[in-house]
PDB file of N, CA and C in Angstrom:
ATOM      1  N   UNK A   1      -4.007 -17.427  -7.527  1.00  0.00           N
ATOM      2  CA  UNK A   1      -2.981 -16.774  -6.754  1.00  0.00           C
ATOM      3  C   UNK A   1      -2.396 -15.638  -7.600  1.00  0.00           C
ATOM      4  N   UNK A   2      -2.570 -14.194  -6.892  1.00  0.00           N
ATOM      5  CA  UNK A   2      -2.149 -13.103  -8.079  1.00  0.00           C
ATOM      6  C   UNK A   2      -0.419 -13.705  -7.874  1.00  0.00           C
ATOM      7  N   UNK A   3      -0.148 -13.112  -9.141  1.00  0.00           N
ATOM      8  CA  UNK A   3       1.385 -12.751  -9.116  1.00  0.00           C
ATOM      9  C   UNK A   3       2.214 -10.855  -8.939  1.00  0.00           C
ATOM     10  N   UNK A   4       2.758 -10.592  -8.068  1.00  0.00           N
ATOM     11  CA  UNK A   4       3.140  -9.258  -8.109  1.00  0.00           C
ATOM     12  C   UNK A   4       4.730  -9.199  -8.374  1.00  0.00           C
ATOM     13  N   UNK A   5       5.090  -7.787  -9.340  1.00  0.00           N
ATOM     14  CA  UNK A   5       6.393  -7.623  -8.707  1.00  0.00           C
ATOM     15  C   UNK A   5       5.917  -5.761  -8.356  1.00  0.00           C
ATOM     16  N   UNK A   6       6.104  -5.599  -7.235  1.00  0.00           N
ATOM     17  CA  UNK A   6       5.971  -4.008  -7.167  1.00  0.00           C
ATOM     18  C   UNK A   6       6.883  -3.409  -5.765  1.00  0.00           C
ATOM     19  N   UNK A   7       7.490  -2.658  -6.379  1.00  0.00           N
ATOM     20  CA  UNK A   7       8.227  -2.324  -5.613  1.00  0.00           C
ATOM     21  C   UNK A   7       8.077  -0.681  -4.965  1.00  0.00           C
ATOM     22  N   UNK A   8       8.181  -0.247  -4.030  1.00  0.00           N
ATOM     23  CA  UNK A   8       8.273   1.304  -3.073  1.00  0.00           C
ATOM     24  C   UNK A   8       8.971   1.959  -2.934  1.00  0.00           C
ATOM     25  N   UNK A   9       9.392   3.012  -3.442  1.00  0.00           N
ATOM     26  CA  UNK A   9      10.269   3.798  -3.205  1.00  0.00           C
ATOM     27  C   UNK A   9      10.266   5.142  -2.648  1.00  0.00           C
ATOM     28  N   UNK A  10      10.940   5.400  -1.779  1.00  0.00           N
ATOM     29  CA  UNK A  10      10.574   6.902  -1.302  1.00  0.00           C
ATOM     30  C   UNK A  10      11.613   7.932  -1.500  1.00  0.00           C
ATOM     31  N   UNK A  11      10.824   8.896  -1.185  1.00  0.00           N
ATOM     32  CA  UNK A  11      11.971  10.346  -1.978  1.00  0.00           C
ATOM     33  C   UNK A  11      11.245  11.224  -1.298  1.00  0.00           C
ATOM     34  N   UNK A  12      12.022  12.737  -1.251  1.00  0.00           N
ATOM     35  CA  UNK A  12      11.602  14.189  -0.637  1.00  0.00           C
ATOM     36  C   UNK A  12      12.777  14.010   0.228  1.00  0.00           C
ATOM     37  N   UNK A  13      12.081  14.873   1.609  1.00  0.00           N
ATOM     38  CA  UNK A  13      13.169  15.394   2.243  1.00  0.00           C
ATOM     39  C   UNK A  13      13.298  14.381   3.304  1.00  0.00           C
ATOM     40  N   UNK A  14      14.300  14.364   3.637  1.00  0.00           N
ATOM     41  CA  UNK A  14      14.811  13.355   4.868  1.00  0.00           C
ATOM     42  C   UNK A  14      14.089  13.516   6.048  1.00  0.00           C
ATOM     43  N   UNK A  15      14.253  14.617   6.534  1.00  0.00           N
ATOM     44  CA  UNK A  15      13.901  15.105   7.962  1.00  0.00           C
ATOM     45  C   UNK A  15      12.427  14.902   8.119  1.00  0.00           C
ATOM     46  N   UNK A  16      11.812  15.921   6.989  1.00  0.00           N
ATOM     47  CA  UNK A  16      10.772  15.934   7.197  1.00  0.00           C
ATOM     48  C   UNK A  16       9.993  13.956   7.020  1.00  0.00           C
ATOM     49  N   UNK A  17      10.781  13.431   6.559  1.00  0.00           N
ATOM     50  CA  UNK A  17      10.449  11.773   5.955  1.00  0.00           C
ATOM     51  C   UNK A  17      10.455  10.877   7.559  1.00  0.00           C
ATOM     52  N   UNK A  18      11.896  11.317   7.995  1.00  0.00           N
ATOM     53  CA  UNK A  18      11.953  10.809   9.395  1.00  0.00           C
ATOM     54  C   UNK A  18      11.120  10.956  10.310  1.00  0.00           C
ATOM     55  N   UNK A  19      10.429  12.222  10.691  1.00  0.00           N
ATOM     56  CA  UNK A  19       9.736  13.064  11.838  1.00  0.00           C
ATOM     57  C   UNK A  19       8.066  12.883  11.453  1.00  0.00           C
ATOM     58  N   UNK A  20       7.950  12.189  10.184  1.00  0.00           N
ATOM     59  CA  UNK A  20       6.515  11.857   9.563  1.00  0.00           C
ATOM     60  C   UNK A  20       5.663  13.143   9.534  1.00  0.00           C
ATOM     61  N   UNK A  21       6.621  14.475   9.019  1.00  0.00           N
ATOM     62  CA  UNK A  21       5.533  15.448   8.530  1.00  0.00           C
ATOM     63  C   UNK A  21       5.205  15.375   7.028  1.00  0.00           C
ATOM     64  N   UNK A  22       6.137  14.211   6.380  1.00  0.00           N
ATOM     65  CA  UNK A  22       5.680  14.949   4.538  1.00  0.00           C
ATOM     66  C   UNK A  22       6.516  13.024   4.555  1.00  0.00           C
ATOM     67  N   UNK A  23       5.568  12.327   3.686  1.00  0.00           N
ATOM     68  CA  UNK A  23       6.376  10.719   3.689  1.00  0.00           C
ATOM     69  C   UNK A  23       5.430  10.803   1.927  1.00  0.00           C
ATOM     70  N   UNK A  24       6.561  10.760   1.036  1.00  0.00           N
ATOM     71  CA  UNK A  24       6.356  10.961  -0.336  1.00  0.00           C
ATOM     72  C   UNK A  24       6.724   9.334  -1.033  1.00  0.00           C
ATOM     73  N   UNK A  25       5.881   8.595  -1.613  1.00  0.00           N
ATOM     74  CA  UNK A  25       6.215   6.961  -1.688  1.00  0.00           C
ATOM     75  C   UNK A  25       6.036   7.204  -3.348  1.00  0.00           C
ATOM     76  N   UNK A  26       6.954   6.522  -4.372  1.00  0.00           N
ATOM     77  CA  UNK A  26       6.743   5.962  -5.368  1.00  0.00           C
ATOM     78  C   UNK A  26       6.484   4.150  -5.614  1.00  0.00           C
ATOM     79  N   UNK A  27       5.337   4.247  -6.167  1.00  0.00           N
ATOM     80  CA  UNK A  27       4.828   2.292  -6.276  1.00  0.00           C
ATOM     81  C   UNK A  27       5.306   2.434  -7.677  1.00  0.00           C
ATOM     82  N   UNK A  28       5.997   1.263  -8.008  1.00  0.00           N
ATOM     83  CA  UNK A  28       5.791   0.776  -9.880  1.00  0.00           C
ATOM     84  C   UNK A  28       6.272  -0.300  -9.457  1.00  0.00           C
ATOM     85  N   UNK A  29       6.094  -1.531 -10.806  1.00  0.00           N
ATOM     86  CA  UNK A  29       5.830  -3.084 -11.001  1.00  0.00           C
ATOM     87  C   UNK A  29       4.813  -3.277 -11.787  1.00  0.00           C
ATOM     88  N   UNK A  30       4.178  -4.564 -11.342  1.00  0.00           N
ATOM     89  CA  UNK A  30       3.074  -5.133 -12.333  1.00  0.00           C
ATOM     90  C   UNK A  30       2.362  -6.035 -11.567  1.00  0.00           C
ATOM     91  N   UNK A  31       1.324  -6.490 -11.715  1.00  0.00           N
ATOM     92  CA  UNK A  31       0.576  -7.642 -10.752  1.00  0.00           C
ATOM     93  C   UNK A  31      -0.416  -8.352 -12.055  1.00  0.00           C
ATOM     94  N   UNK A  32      -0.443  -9.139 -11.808  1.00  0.00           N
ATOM     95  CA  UNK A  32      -1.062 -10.726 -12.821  1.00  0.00           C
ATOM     96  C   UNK A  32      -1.544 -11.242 -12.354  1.00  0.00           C
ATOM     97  N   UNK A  33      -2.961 -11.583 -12.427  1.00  0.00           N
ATOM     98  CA  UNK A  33      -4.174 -12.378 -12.223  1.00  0.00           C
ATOM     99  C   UNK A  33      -4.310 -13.513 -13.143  1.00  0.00           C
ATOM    100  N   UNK A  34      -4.830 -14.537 -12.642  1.00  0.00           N
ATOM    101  CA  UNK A  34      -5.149 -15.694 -13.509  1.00  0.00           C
ATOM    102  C   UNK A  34      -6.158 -16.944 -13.006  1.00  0.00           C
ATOM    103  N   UNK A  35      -6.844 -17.163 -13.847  1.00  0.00           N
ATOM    104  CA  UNK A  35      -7.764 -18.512 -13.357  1.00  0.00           C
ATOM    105  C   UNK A  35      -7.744 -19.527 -14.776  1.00  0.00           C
ATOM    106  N   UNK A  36      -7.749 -20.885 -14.275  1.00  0.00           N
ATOM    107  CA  UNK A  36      -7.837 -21.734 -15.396  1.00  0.00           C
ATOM    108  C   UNK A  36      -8.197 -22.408 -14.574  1.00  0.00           C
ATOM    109  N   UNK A  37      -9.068 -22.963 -15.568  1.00  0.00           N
ATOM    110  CA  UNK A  37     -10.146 -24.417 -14.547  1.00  0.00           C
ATOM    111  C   UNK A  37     -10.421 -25.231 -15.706  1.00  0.00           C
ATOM    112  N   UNK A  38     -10.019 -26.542 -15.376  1.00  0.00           N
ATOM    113  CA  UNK A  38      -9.723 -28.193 -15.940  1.00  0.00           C
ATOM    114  C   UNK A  38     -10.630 -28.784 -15.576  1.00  0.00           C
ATOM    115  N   UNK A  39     -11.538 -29.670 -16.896  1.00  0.00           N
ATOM    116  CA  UNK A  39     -12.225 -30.176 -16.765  1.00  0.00           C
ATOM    117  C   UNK A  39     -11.894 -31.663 -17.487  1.00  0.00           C
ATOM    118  N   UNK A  40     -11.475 -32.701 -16.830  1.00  0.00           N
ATOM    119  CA  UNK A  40     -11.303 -33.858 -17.523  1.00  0.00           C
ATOM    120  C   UNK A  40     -10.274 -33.771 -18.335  1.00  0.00           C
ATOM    121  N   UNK A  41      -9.214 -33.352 -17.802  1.00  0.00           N
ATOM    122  CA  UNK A  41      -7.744 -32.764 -18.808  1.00  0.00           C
ATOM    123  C   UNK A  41      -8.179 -32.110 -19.733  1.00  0.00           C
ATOM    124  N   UNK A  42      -9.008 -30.884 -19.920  1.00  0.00           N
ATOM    125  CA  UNK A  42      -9.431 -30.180 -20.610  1.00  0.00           C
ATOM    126  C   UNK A  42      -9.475 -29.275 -20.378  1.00  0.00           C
ATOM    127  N   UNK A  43      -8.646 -27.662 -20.880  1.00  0.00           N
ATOM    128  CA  UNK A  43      -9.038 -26.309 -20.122  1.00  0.00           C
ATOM    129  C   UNK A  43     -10.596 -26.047 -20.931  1.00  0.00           C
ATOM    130  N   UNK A  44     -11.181 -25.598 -19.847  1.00  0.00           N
ATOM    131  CA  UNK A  44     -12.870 -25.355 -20.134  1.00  0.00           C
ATOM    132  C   UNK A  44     -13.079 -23.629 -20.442  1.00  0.00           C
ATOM    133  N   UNK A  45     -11.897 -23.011 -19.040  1.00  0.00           N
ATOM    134  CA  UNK A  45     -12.325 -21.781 -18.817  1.00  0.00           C
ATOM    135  C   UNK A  45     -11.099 -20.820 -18.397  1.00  0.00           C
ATOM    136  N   UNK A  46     -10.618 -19.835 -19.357  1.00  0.00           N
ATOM    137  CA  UNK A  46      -9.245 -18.821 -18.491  1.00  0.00           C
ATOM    138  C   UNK A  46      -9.475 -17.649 -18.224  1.00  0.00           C
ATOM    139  N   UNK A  47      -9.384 -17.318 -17.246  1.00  0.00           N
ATOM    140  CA  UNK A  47      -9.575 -15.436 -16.986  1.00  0.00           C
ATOM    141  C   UNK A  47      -8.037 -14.971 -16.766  1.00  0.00           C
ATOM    142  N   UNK A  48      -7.887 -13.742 -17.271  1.00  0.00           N
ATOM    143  CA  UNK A  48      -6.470 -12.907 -17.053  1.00  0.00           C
ATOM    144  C   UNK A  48      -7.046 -11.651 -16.839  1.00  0.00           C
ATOM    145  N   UNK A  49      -6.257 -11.185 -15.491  1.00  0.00           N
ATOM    146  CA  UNK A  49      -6.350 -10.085 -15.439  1.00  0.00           C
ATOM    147  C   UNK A  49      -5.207  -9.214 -14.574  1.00  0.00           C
ATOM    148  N   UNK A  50      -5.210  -7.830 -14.613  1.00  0.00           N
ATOM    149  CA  UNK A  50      -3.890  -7.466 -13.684  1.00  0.00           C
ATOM    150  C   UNK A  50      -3.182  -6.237 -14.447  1.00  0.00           C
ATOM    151  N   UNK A  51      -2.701  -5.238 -13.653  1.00  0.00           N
ATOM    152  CA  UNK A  51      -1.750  -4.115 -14.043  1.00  0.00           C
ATOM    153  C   UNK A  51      -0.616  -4.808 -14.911  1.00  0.00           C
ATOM    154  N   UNK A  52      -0.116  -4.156 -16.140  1.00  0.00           N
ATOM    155  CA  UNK A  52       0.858  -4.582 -16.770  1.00  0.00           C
ATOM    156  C   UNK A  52       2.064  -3.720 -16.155  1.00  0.00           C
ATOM    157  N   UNK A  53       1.518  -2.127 -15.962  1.00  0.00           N
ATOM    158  CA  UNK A  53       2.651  -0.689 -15.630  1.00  0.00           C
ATOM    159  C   UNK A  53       1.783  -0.106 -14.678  1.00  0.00           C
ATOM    160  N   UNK A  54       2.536  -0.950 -13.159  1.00  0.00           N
ATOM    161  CA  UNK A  54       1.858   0.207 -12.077  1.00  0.00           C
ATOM    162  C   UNK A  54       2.729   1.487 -11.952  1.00  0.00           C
ATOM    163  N   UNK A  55       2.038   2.789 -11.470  1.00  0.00           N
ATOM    164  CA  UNK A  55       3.179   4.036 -11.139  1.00  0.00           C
ATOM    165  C   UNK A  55       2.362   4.589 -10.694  1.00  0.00           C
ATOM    166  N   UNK A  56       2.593   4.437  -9.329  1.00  0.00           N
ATOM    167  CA  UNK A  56       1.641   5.643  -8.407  1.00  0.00           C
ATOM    168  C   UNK A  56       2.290   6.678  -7.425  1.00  0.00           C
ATOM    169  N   UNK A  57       1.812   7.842  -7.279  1.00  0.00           N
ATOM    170  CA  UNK A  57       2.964   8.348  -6.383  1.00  0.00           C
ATOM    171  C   UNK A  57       1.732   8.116  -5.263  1.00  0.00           C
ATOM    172  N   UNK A  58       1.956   8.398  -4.066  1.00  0.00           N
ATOM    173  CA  UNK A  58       1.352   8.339  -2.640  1.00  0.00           C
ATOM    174  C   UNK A  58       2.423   9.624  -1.660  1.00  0.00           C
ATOM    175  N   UNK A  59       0.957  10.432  -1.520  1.00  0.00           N
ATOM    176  CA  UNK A  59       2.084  11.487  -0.575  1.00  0.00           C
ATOM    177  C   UNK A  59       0.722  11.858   0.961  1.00  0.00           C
ATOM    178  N   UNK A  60       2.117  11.191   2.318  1.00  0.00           N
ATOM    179  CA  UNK A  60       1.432  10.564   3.657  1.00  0.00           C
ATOM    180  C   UNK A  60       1.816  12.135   3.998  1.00  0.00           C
ATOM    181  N   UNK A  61       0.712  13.279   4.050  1.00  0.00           N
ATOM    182  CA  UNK A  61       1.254  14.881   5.066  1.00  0.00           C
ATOM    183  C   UNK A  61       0.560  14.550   6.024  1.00  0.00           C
ATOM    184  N   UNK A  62       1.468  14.976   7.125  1.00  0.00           N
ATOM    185  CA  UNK A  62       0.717  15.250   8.840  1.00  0.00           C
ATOM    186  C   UNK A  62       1.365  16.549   9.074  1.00  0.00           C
ATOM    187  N   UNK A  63       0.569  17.875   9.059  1.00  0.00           N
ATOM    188  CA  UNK A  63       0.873  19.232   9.708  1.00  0.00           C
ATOM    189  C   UNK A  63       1.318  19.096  11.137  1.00  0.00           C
ATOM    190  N   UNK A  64       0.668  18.417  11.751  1.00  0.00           N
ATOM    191  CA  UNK A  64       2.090  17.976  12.934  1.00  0.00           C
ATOM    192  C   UNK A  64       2.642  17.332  13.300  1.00  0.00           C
ATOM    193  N   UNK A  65       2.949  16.415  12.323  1.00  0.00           N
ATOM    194  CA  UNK A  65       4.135  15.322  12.641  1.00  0.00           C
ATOM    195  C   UNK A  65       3.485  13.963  13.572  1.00  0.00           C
ATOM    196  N   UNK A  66       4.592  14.351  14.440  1.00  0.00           N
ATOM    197  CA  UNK A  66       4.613  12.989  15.363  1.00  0.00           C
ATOM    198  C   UNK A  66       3.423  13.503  16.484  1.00  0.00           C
ATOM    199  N   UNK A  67       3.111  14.497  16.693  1.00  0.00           N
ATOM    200  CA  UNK A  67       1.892  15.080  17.438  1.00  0.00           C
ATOM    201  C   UNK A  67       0.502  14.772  16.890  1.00  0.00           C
ATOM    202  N   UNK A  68       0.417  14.395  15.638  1.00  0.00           N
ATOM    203  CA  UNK A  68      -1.153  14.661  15.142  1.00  0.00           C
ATOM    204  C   UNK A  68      -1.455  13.569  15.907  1.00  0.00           C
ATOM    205  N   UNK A  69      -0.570  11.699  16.016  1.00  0.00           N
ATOM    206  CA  UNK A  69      -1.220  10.894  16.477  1.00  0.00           C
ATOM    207  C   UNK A  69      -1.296  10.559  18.144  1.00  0.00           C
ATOM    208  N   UNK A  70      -1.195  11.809  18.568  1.00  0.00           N
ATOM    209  CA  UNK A  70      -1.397  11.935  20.014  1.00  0.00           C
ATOM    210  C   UNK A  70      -2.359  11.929  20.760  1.00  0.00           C
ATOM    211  N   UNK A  71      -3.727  11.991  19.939  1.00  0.00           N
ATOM    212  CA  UNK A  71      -4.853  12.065  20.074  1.00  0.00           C
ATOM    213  C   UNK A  71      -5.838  11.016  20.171  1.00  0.00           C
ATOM    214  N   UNK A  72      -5.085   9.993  19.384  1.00  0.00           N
ATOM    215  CA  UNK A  72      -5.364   8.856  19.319  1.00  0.00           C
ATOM    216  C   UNK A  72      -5.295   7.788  20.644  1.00  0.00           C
ATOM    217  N   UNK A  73      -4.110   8.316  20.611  1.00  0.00           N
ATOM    218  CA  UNK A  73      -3.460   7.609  22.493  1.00  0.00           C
ATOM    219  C   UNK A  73      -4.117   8.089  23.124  1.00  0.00           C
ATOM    220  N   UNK A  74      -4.383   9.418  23.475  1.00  0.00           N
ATOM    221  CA  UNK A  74      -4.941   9.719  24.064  1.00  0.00           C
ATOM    222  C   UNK A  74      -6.206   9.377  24.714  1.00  0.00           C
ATOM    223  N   UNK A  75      -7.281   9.426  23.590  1.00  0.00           N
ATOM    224  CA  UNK A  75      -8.141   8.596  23.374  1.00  0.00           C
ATOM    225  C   UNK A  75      -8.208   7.221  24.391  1.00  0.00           C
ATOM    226  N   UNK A  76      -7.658   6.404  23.639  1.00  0.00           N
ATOM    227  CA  UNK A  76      -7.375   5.094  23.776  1.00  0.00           C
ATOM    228  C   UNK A  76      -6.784   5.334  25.155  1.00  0.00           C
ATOM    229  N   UNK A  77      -6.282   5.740  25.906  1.00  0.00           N
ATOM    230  CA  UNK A  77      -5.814   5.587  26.983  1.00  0.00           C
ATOM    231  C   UNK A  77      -6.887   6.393  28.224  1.00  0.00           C
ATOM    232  N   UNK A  78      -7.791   7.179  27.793  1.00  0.00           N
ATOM    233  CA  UNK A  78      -8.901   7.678  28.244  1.00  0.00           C
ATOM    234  C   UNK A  78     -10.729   6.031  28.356  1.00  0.00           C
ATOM    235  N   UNK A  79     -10.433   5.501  27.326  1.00  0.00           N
ATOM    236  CA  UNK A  79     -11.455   4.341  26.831  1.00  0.00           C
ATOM    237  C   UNK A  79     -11.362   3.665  27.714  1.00  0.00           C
ATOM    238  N   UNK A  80      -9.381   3.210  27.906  1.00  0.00           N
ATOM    239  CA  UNK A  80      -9.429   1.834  28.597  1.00  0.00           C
ATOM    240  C   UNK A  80      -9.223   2.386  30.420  1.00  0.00           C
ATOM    241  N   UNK A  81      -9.282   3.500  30.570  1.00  0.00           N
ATOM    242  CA  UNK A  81      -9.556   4.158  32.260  1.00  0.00           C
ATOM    243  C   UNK A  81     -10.988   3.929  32.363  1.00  0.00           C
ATOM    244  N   UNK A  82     -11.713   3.648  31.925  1.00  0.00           N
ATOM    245  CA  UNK A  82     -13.442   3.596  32.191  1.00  0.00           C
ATOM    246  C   UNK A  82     -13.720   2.136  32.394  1.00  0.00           C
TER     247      UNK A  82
END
């Protein structure tokens, strides 16, 4: 079972954050992997693994906003008429 602590944070401009033309995310935390396997009250075997210092930025642009995913519906609402 990993262990995480990572947390999201976002920043930039409001408007544009609200209206989903520019959605700018900061990730940092850490995540921890682990296996131990017991053999006859005996550890036999341990694996570790896992980010010690996550920091990623993630930047979501749509040139038109709330319009780009209109197309999609669209779509989809064209599929399920047939």
């Amino acid at each position: 079972m990993p262990l995480e602590d990572v947390r999201e944070k976002r920043h930039g401009n409001l408007l544009l954050d609200v209206f989903g033309f520019k959605r700018l995310t900061h990730q940092s935390g850490w995540r921890f992997k682990g296996l131990i396997l017991i053999k006859d009250n005996v550890v036999v075997y341990t694996l570790a693994s896992g980010e010690p210092d996550i920091s990623h930025e993630d930047a979501n642009i749509k040139p038109l906003g709330p319009f780009q995913d209109l197309d999609d519906v669209v779509l989809h609402a064209a599929a399920s008429a047939h």
